[in-house]
N, C-alpha and C. Protein backbone atom coordinates (compact mmCIF):
# COMPACT_ATOMS: atom_id res chain seq x y z
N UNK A 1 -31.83 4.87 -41.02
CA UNK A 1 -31.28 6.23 -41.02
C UNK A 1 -31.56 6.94 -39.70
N UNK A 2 -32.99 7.25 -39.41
CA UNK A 2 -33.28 7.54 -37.76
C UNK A 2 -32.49 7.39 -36.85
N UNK A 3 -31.62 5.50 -36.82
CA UNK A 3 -31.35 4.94 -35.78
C UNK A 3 -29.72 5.73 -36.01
N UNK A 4 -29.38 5.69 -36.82
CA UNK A 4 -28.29 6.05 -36.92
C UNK A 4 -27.99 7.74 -36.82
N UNK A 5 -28.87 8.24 -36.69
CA UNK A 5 -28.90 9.43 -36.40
C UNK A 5 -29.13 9.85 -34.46
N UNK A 6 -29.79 8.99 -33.95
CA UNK A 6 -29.76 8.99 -32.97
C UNK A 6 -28.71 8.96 -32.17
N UNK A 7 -28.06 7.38 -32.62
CA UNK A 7 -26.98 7.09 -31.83
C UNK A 7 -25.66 7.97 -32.00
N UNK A 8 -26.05 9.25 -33.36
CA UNK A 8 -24.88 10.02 -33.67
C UNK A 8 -25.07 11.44 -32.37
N UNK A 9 -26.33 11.51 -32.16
CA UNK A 9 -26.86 12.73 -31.17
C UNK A 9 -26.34 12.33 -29.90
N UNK A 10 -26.38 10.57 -29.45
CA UNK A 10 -26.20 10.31 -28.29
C UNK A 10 -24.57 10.48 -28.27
N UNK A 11 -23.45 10.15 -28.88
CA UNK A 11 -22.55 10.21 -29.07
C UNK A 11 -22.22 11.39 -28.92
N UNK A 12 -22.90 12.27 -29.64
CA UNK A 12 -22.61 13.88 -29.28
C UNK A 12 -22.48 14.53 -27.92
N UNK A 13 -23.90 14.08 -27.49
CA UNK A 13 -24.65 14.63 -25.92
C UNK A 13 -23.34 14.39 -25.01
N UNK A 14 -22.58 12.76 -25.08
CA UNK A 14 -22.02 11.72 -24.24
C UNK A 14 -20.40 12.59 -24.21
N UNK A 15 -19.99 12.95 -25.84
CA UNK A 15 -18.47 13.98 -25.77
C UNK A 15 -18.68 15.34 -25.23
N UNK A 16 -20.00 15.67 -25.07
CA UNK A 16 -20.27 17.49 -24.73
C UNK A 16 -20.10 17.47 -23.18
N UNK A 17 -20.99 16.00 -22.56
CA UNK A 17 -20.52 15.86 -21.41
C UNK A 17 -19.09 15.55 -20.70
N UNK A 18 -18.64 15.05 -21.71
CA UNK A 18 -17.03 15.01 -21.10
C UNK A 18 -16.00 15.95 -21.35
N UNK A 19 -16.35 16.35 -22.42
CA UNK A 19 -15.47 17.96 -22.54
C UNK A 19 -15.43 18.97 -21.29
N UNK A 20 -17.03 19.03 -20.94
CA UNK A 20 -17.61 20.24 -19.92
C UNK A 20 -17.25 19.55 -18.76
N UNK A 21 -16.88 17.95 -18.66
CA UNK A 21 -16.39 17.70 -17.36
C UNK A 21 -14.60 17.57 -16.95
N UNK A 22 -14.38 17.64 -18.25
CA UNK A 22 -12.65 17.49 -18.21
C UNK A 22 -12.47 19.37 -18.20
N UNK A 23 -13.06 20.18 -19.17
CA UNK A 23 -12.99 21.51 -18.68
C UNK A 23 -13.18 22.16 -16.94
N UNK A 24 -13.68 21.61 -16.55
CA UNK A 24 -13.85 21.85 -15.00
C UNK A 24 -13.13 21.30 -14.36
N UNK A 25 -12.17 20.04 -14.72
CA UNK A 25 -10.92 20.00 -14.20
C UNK A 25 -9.70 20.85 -13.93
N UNK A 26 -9.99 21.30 -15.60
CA UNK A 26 -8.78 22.04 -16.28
C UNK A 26 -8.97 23.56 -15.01
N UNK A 27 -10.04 23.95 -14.60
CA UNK A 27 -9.99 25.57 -13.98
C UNK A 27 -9.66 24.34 -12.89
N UNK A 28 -9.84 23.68 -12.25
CA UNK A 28 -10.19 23.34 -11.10
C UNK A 28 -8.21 23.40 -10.77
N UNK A 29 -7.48 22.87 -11.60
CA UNK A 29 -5.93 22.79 -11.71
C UNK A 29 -5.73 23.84 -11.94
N UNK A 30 -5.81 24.81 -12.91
CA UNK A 30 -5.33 25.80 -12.85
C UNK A 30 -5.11 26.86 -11.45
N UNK A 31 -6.52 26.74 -10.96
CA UNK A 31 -6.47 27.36 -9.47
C UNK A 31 -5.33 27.27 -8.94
N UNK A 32 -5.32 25.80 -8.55
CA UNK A 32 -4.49 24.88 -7.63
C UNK A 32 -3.21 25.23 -8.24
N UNK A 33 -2.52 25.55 -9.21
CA UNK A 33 -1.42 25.83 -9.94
C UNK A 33 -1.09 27.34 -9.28
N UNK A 34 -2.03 27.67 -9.39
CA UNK A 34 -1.83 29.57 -9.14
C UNK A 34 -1.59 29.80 -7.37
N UNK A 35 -2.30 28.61 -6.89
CA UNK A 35 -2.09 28.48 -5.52
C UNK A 35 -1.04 28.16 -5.04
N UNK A 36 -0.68 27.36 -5.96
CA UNK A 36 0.95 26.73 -5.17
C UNK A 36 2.16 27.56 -5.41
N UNK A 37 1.54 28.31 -6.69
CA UNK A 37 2.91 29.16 -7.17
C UNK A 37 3.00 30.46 -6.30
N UNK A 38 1.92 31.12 -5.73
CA UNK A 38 1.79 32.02 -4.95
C UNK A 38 2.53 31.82 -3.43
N UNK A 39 2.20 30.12 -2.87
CA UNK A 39 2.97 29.72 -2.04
C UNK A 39 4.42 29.38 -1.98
N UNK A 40 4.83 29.02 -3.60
CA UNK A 40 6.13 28.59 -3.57
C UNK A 40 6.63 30.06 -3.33
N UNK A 41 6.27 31.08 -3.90
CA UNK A 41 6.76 32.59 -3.89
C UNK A 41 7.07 33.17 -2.64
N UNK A 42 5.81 32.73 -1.75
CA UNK A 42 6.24 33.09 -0.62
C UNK A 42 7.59 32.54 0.28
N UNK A 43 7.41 31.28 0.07
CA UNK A 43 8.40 30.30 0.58
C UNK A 43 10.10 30.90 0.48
N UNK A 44 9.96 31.22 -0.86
CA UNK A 44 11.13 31.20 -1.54
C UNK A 44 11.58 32.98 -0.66
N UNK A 45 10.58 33.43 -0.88
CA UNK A 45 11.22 34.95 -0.23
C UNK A 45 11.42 34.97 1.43
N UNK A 46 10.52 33.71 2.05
CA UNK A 46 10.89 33.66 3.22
C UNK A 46 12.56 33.20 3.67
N UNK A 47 12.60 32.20 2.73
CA UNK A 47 13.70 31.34 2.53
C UNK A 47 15.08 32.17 2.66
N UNK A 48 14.82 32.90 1.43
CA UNK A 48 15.85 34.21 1.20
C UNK A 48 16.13 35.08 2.33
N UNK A 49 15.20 35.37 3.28
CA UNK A 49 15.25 36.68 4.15
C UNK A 49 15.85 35.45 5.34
N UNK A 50 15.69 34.32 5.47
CA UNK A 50 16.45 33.66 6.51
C UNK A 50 17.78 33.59 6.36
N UNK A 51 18.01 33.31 4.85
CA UNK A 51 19.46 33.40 4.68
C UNK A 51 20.21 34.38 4.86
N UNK A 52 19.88 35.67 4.31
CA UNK A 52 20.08 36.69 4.47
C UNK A 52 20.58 37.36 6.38
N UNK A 53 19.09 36.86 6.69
CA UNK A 53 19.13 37.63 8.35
C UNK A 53 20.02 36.79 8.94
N UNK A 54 20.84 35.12 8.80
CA UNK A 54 21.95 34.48 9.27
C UNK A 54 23.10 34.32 8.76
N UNK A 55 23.42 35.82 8.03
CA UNK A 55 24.95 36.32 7.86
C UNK A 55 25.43 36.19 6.22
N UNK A 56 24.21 35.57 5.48
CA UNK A 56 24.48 34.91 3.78
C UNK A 56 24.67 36.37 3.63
N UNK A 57 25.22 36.56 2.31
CA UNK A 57 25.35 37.62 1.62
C UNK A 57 24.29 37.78 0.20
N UNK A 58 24.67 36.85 -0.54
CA UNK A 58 23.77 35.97 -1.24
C UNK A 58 22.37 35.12 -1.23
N UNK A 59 21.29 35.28 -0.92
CA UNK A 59 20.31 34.21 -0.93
C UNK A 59 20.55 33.04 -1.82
N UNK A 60 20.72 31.50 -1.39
CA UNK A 60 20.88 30.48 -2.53
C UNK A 60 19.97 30.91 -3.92
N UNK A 61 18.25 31.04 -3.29
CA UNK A 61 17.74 31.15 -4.57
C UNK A 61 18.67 32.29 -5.76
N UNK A 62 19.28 32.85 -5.43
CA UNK A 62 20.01 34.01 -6.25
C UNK A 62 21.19 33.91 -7.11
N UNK A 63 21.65 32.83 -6.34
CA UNK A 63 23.46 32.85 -6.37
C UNK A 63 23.21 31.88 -7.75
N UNK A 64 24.20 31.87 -8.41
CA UNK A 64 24.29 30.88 -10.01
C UNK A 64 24.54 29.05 -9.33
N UNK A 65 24.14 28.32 -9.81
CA UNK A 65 24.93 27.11 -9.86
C UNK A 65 26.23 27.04 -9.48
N UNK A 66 27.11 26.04 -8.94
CA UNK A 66 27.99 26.35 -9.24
C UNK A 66 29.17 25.89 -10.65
N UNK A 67 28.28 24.96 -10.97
CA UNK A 67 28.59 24.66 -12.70
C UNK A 67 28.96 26.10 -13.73
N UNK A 68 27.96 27.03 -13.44
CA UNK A 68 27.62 28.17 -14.15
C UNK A 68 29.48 28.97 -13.84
């Protein structure tokens, strides 16, 4: 019974550690998510004001598909 109680604690200890290490992934991506989206944002408005300042009327990001 002991032994089997042990190896149920070690089992425990062994998932607490991988939770708390896959959780520190999870912020570690999220960052990186918030980072890129902040950059794509910029991109995209730079993008726009080029089109714009070389005669577009429309920015692509704006305009529909042309399926639509």
């Amino acid at each position: 019974m002991q032994e089997r109680l042990e190896r149920a604690e070690e089992q425990i200890a062994y998932l607490t550690q991988t939770v708390d290490e896959l959780s520190d992934v999870i912020v570690a991506q999220a960052r990186q998510i918030e980072r890129l989206e902040r950059h794509l944002g910029l991109l995209m408005e730079r993008e726009a004001e080029r089109e714009y300042d070389s005669g577009g009327s429309i920015p692509l990001a704006d305009q529909k598909p042309p399926h639509w």
